[in-house]
PDB file of N, CA and C in Angstrom:
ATOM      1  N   UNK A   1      66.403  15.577  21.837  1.00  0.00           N
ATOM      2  CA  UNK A   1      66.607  14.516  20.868  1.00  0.00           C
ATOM      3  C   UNK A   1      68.080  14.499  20.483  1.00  0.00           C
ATOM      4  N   UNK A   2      69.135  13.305  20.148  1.00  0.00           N
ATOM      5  CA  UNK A   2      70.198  13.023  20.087  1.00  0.00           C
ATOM      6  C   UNK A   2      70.171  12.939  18.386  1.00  0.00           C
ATOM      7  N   UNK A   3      71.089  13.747  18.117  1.00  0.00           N
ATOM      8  CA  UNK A   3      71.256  13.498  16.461  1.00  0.00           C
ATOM      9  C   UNK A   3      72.551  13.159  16.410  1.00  0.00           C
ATOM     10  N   UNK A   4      72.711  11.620  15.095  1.00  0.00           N
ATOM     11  CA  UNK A   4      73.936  11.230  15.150  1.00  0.00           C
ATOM     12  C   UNK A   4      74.976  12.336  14.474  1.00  0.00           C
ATOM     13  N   UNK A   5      76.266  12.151  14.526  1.00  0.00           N
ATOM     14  CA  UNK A   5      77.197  13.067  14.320  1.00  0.00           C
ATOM     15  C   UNK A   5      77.385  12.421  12.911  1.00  0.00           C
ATOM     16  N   UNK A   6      77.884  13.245  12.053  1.00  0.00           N
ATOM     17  CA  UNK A   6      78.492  12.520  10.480  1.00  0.00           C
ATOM     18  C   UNK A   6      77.332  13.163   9.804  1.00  0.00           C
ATOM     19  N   UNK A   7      77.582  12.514   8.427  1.00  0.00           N
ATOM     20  CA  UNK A   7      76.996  11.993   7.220  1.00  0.00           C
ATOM     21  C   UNK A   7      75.306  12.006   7.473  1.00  0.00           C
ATOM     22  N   UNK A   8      75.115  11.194   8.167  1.00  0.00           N
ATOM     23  CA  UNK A   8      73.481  11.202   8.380  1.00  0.00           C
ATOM     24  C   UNK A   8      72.882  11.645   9.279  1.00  0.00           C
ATOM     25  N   UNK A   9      73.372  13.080   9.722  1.00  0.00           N
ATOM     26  CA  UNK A   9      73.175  13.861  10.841  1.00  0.00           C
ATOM     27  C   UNK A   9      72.184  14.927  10.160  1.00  0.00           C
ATOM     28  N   UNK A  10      72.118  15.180   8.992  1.00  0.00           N
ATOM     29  CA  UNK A  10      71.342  16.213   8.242  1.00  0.00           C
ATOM     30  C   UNK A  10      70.306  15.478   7.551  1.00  0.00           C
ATOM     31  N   UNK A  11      69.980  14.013   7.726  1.00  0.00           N
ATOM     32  CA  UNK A  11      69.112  13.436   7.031  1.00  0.00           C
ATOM     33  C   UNK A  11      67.899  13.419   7.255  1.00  0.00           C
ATOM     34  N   UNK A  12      66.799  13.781   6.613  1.00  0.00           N
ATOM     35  CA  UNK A  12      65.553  13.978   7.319  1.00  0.00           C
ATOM     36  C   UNK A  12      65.220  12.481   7.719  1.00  0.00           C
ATOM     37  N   UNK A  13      63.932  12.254   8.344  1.00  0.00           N
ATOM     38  CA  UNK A  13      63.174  11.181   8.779  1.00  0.00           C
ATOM     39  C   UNK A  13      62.893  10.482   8.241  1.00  0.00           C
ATOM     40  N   UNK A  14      62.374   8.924   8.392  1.00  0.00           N
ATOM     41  CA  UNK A  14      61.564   8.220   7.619  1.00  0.00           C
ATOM     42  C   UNK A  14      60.123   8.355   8.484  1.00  0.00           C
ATOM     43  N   UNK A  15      58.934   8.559   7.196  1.00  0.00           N
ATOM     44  CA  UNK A  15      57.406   8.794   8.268  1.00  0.00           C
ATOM     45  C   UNK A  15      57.007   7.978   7.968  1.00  0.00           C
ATOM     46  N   UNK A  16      56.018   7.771   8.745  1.00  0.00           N
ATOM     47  CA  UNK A  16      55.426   6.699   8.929  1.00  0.00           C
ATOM     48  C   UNK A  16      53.828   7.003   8.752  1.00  0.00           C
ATOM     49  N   UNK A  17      52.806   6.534   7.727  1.00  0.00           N
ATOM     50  CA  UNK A  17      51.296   7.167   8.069  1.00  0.00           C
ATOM     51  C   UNK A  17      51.104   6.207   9.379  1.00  0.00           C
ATOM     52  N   UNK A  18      49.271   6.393   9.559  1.00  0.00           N
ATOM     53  CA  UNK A  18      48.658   5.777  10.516  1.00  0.00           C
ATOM     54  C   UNK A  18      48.241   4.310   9.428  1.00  0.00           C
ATOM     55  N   UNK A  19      47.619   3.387   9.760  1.00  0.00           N
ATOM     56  CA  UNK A  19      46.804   2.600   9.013  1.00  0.00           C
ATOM     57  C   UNK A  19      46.024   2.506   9.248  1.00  0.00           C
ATOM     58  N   UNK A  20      45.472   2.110   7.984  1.00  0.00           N
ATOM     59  CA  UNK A  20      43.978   1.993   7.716  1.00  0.00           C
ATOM     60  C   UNK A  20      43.759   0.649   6.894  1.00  0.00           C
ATOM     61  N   UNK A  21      42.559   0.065   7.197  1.00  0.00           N
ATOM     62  CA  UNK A  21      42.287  -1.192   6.210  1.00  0.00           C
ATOM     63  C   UNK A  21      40.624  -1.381   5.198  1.00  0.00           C
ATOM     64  N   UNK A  22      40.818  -2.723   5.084  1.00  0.00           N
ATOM     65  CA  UNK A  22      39.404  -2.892   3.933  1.00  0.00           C
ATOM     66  C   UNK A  22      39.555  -4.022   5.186  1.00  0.00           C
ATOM     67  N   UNK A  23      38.557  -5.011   4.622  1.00  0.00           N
ATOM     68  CA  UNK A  23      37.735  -6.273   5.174  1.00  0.00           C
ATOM     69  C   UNK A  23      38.897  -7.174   5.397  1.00  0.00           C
ATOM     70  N   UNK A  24      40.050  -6.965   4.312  1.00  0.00           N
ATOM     71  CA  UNK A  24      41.318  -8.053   4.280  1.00  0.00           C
ATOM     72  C   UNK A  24      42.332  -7.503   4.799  1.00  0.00           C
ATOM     73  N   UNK A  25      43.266  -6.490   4.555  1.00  0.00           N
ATOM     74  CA  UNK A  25      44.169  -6.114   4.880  1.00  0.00           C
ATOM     75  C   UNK A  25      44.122  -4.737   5.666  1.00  0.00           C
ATOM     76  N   UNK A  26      45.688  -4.317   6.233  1.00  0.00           N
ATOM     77  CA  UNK A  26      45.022  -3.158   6.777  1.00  0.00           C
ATOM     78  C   UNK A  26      46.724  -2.682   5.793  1.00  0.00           C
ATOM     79  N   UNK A  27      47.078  -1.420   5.881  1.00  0.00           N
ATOM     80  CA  UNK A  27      47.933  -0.995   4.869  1.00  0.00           C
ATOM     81  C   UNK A  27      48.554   0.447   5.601  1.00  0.00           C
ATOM     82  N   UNK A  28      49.815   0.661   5.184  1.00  0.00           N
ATOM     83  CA  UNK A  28      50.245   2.290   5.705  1.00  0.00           C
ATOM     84  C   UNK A  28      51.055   2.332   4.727  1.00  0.00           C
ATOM     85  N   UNK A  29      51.379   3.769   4.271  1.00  0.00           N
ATOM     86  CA  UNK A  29      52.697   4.155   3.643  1.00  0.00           C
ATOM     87  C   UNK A  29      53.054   4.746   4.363  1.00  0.00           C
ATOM     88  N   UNK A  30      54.717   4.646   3.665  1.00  0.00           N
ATOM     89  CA  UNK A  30      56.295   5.177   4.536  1.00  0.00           C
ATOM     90  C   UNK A  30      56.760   6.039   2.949  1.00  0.00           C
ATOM     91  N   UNK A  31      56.989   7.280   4.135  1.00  0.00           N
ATOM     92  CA  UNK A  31      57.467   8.589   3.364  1.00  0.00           C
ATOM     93  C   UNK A  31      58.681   8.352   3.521  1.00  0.00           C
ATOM     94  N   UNK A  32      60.020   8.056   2.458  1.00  0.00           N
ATOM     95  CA  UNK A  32      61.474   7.973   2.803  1.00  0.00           C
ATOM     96  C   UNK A  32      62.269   9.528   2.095  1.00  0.00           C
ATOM     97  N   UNK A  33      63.047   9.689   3.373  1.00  0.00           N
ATOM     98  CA  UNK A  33      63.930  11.091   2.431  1.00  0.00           C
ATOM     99  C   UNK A  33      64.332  10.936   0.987  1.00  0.00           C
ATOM    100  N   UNK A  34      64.207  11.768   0.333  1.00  0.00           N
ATOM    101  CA  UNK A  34      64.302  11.782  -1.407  1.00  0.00           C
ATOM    102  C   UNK A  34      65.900  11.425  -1.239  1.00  0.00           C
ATOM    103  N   UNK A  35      66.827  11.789  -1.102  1.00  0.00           N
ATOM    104  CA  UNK A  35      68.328  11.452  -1.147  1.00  0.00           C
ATOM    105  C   UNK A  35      68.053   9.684  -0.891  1.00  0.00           C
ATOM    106  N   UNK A  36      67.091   9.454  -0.288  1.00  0.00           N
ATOM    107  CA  UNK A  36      67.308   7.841   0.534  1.00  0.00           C
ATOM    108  C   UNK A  36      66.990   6.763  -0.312  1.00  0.00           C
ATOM    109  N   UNK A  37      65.566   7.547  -1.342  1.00  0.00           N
ATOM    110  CA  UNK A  37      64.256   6.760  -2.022  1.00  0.00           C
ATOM    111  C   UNK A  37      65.462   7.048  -3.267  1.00  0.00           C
ATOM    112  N   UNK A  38      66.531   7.786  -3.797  1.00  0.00           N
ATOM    113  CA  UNK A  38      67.127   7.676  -5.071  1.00  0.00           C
ATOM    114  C   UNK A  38      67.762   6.280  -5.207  1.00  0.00           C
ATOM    115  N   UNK A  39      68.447   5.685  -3.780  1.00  0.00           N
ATOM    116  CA  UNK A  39      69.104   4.687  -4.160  1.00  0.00           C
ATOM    117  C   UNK A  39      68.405   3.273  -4.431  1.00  0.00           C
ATOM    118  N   UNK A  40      67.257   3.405  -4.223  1.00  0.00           N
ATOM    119  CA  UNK A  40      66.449   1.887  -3.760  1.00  0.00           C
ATOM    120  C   UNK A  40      66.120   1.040  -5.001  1.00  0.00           C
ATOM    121  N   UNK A  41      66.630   0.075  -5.488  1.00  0.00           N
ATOM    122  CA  UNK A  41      66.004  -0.568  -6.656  1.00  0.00           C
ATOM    123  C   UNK A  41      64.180  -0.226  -6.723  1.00  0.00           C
ATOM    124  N   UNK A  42      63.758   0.239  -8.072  1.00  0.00           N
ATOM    125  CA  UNK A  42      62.528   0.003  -8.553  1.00  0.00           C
ATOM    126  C   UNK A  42      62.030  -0.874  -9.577  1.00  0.00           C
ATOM    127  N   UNK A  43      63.601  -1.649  -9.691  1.00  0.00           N
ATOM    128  CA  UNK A  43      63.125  -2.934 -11.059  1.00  0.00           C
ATOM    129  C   UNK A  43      61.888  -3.990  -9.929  1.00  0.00           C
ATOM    130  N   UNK A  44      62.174  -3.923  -8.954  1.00  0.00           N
ATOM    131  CA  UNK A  44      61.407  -5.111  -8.166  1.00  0.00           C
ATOM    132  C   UNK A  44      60.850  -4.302  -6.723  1.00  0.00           C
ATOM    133  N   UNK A  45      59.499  -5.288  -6.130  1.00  0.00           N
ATOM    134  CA  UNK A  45      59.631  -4.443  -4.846  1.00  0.00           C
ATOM    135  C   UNK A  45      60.440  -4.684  -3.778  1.00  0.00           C
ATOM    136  N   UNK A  46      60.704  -3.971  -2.806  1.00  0.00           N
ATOM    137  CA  UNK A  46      61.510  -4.572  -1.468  1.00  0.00           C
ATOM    138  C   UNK A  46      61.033  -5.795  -0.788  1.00  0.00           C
ATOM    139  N   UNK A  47      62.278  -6.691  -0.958  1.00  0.00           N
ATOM    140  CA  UNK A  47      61.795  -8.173   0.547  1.00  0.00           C
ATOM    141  C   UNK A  47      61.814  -7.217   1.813  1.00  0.00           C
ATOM    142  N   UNK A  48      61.486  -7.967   2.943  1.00  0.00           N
ATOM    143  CA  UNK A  48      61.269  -7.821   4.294  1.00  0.00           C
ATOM    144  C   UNK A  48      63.029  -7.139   4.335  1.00  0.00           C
ATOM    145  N   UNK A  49      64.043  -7.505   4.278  1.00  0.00           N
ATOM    146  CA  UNK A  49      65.244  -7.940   4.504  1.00  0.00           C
ATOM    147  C   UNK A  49      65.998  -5.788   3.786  1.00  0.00           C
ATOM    148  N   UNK A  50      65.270  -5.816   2.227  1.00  0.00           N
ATOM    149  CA  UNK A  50      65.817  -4.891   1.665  1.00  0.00           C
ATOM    150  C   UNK A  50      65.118  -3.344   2.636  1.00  0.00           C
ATOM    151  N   UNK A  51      63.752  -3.734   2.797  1.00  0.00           N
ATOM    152  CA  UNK A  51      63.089  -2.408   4.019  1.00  0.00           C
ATOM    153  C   UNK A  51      63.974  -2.470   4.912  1.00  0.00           C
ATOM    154  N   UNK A  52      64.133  -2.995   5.924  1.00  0.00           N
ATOM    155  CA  UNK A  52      64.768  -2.920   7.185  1.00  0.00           C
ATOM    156  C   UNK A  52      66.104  -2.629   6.907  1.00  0.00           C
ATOM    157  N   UNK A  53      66.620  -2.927   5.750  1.00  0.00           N
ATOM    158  CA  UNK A  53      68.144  -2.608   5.804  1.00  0.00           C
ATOM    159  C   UNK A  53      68.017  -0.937   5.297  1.00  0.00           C
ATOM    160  N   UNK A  54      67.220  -0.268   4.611  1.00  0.00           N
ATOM    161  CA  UNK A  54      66.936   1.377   4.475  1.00  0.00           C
ATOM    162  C   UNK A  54      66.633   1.895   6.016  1.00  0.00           C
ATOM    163  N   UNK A  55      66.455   1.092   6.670  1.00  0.00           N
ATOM    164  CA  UNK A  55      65.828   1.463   8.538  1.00  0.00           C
ATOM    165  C   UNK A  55      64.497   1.516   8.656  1.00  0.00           C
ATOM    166  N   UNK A  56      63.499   1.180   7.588  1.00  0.00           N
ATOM    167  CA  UNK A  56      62.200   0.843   7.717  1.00  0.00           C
ATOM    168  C   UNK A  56      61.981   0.086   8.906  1.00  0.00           C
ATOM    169  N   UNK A  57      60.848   0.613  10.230  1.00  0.00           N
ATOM    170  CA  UNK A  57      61.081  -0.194  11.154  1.00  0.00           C
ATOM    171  C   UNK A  57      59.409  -0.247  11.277  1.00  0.00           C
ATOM    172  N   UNK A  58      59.001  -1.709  11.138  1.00  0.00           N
ATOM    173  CA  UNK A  58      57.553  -2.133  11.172  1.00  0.00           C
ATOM    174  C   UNK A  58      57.655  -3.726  11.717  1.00  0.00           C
ATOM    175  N   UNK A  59      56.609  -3.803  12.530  1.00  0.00           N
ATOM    176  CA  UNK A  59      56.662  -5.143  12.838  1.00  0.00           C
ATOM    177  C   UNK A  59      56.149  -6.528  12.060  1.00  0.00           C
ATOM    178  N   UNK A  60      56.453  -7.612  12.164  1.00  0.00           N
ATOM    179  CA  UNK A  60      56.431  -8.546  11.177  1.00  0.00           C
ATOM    180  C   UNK A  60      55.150  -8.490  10.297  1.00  0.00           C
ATOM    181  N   UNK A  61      55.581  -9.478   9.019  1.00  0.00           N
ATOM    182  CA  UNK A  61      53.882  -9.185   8.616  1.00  0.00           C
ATOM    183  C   UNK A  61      53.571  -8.100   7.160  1.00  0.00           C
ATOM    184  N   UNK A  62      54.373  -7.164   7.030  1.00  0.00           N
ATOM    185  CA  UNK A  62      54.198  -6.285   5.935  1.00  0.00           C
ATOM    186  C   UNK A  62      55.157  -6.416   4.704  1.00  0.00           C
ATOM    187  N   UNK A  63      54.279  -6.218   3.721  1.00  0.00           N
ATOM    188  CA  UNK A  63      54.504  -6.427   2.677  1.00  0.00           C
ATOM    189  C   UNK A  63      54.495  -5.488   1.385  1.00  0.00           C
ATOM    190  N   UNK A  64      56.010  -4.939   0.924  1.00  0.00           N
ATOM    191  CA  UNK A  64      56.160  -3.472  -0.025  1.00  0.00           C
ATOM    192  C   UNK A  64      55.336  -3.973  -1.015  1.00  0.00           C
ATOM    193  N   UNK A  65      54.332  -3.773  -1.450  1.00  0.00           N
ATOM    194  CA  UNK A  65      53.340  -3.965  -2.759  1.00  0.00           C
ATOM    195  C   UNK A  65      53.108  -3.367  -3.523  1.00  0.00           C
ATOM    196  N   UNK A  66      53.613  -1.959  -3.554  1.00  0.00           N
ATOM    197  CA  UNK A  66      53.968  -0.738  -4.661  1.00  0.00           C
ATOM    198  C   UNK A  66      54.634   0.538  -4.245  1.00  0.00           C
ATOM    199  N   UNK A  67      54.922   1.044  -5.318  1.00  0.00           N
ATOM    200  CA  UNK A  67      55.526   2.026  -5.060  1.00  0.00           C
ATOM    201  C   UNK A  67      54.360   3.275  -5.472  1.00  0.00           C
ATOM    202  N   UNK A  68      54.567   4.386  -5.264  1.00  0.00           N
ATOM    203  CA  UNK A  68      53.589   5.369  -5.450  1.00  0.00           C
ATOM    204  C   UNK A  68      54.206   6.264  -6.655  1.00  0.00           C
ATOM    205  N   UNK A  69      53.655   5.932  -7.879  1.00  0.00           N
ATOM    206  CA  UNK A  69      54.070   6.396  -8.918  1.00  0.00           C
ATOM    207  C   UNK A  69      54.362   7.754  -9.160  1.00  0.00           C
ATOM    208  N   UNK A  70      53.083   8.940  -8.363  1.00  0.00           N
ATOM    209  CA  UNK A  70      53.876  10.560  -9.321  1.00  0.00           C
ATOM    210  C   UNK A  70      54.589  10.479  -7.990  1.00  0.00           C
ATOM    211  N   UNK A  71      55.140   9.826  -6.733  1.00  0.00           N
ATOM    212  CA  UNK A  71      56.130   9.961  -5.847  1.00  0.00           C
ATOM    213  C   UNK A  71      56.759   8.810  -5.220  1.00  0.00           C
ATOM    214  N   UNK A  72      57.559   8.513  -5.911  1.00  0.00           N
ATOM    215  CA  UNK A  72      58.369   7.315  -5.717  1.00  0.00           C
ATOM    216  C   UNK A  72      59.280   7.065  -4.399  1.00  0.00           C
ATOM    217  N   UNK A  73      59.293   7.961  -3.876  1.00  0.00           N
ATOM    218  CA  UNK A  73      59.606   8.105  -2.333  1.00  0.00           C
ATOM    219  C   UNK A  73      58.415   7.558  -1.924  1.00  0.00           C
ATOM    220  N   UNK A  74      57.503   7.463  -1.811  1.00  0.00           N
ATOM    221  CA  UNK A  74      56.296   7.021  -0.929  1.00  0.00           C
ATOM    222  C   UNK A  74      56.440   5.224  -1.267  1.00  0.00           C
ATOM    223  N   UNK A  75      56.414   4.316  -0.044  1.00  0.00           N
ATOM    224  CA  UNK A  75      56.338   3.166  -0.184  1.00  0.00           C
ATOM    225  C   UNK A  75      55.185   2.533   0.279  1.00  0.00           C
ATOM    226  N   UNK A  76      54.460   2.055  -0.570  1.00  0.00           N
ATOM    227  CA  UNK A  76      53.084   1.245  -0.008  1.00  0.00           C
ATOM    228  C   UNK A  76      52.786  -0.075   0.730  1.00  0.00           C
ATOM    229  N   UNK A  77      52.640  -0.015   1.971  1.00  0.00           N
ATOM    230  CA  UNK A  77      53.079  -1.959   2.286  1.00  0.00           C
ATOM    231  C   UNK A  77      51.242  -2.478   2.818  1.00  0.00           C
ATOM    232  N   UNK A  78      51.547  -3.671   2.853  1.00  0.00           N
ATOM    233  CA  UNK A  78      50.486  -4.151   3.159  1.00  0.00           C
ATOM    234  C   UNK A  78      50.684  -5.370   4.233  1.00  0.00           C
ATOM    235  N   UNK A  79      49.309  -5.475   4.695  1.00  0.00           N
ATOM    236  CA  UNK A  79      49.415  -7.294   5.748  1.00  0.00           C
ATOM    237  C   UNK A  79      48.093  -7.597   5.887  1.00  0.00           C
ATOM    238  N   UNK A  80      48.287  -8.968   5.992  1.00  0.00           N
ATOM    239  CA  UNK A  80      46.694  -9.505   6.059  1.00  0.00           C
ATOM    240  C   UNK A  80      46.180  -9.550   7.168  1.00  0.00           C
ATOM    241  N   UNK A  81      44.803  -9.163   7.741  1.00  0.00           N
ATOM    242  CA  UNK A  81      44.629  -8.735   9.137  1.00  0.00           C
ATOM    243  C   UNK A  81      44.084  -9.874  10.050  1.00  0.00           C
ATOM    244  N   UNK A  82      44.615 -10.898   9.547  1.00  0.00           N
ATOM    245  CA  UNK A  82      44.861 -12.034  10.391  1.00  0.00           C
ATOM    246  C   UNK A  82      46.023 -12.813  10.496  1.00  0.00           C
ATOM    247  N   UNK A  83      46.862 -11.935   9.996  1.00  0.00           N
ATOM    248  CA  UNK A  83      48.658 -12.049  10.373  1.00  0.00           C
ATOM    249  C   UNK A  83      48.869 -12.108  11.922  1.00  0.00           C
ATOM    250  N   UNK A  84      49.260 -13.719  12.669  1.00  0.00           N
ATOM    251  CA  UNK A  84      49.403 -13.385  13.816  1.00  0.00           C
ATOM    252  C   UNK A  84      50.809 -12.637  14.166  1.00  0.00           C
ATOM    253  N   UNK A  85      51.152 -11.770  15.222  1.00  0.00           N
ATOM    254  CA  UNK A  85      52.753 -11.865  15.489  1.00  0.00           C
ATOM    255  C   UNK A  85      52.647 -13.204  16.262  1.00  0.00           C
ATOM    256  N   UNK A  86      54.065 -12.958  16.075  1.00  0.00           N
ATOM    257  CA  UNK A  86      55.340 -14.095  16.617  1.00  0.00           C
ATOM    258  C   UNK A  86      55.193 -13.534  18.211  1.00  0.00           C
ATOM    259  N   UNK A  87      54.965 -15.083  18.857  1.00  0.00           N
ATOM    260  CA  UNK A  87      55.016 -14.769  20.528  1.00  0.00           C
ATOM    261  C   UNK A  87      56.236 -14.235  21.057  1.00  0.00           C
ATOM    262  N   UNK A  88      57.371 -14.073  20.489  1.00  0.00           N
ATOM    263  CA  UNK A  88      58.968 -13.597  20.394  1.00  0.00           C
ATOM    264  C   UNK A  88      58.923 -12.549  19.611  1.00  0.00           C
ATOM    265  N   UNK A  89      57.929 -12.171  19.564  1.00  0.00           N
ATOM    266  CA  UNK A  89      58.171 -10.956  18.460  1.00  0.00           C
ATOM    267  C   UNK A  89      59.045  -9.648  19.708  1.00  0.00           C
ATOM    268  N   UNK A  90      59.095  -9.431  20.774  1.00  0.00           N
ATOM    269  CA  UNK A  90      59.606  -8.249  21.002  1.00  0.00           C
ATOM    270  C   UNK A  90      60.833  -8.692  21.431  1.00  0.00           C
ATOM    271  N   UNK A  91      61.394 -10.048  21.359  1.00  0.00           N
ATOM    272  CA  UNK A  91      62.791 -10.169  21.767  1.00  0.00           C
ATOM    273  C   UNK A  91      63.397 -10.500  20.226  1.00  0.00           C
ATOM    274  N   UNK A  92      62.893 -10.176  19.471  1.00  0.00           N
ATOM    275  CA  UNK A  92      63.682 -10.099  17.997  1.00  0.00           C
ATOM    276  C   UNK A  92      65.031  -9.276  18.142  1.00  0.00           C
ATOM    277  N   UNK A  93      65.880  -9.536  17.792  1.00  0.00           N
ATOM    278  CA  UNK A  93      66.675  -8.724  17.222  1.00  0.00           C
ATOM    279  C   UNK A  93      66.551  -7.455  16.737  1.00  0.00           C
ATOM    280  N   UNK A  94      66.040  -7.049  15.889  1.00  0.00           N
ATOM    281  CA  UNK A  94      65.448  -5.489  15.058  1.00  0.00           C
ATOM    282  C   UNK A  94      64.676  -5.506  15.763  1.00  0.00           C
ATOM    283  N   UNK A  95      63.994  -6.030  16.982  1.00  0.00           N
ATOM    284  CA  UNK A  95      62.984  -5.108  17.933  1.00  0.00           C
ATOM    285  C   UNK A  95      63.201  -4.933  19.581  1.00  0.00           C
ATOM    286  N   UNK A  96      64.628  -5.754  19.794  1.00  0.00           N
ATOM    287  CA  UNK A  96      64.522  -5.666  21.215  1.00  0.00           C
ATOM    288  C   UNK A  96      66.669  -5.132  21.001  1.00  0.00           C
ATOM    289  N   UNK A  97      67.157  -4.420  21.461  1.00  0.00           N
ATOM    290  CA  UNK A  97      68.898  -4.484  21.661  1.00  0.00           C
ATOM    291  C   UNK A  97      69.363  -5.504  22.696  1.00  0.00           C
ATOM    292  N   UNK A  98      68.312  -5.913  23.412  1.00  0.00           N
ATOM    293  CA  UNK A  98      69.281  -6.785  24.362  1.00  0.00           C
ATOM    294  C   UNK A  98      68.627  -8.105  24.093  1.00  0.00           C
ATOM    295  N   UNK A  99      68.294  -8.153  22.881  1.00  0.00           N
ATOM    296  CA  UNK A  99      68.002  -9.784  22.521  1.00  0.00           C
ATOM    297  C   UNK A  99      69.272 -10.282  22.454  1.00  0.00           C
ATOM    298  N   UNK A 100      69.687 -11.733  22.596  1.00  0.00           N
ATOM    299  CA  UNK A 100      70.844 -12.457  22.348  1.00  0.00           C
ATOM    300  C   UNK A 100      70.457 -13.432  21.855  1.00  0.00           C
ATOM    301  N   UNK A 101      71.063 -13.896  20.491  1.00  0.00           N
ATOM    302  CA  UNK A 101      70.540 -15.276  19.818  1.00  0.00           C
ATOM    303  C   UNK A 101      70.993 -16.267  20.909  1.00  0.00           C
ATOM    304  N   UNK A 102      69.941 -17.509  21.116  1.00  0.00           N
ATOM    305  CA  UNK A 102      70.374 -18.365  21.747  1.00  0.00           C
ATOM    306  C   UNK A 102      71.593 -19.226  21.127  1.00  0.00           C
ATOM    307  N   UNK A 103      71.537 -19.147  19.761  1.00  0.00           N
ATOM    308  CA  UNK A 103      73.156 -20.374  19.516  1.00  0.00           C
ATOM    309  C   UNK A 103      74.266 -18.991  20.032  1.00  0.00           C
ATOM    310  N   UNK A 104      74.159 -17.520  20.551  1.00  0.00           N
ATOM    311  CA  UNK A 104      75.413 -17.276  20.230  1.00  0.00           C
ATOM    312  C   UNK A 104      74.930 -17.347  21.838  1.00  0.00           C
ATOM    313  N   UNK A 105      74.452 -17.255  22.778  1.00  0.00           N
ATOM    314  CA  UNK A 105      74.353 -17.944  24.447  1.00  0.00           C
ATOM    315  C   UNK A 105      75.333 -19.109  24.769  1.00  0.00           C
ATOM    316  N   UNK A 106      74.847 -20.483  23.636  1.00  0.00           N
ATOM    317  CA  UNK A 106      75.226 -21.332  23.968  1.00  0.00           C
ATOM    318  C   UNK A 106      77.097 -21.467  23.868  1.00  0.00           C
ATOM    319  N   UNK A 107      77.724 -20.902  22.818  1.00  0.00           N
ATOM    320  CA  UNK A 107      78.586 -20.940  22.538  1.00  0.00           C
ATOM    321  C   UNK A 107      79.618 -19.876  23.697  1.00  0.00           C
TER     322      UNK A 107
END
């Protein structure tokens, strides 16, 4: 395994549970390193936009819906289990490196 050099070379992992659901949704929590979970606003929950920028990496569809109170490092997300993906979902950007936006093709 390749560990980056620097600053975030000693940083533990972000985990990931398995999921599990009810009749509606299916749900996982993400364990984030305590140094990581200090900086994260808790006035509000995370958009799609604020996860992925911590390196939360889940595919479309989930939704931070609480935080886990006696451990605030633990993030609770959810999706409705008739969330389709996106037929482009693996040439996304955050899911593929050799995606290329088509306006930056055209240009």
């Amino acid at each position: 395994m390749h560990q980056q050099q620097g600053i975030n070379s000693q940083r533990p992992s972000i985990i990931y549970s398995d999921r599990y659901s009810d009749d509606d949704y299916e749900y996982r929590h993400v364990i984030l390193p305590v140094d990581l979970a200090k900086i994260i606003p808790k006035a509000h929950l995370l958009t799609e936009t604020e996860w992925r920028n911590l390196g939360i990496q889940q595919s479309p569809g989930w939704i931070h819906y609480m935080y886990h109170q006696p451990e605030p490092h633990i993030l609770l997300f959810k999706r409705a289990k008739n969330h389709p993906v996106p037929s482009d979902f693996g040439r996304h950007p955050h899911n593929d490196p050799n995606y290329q936006d088509q306006e930056m093709i055209e240009n």
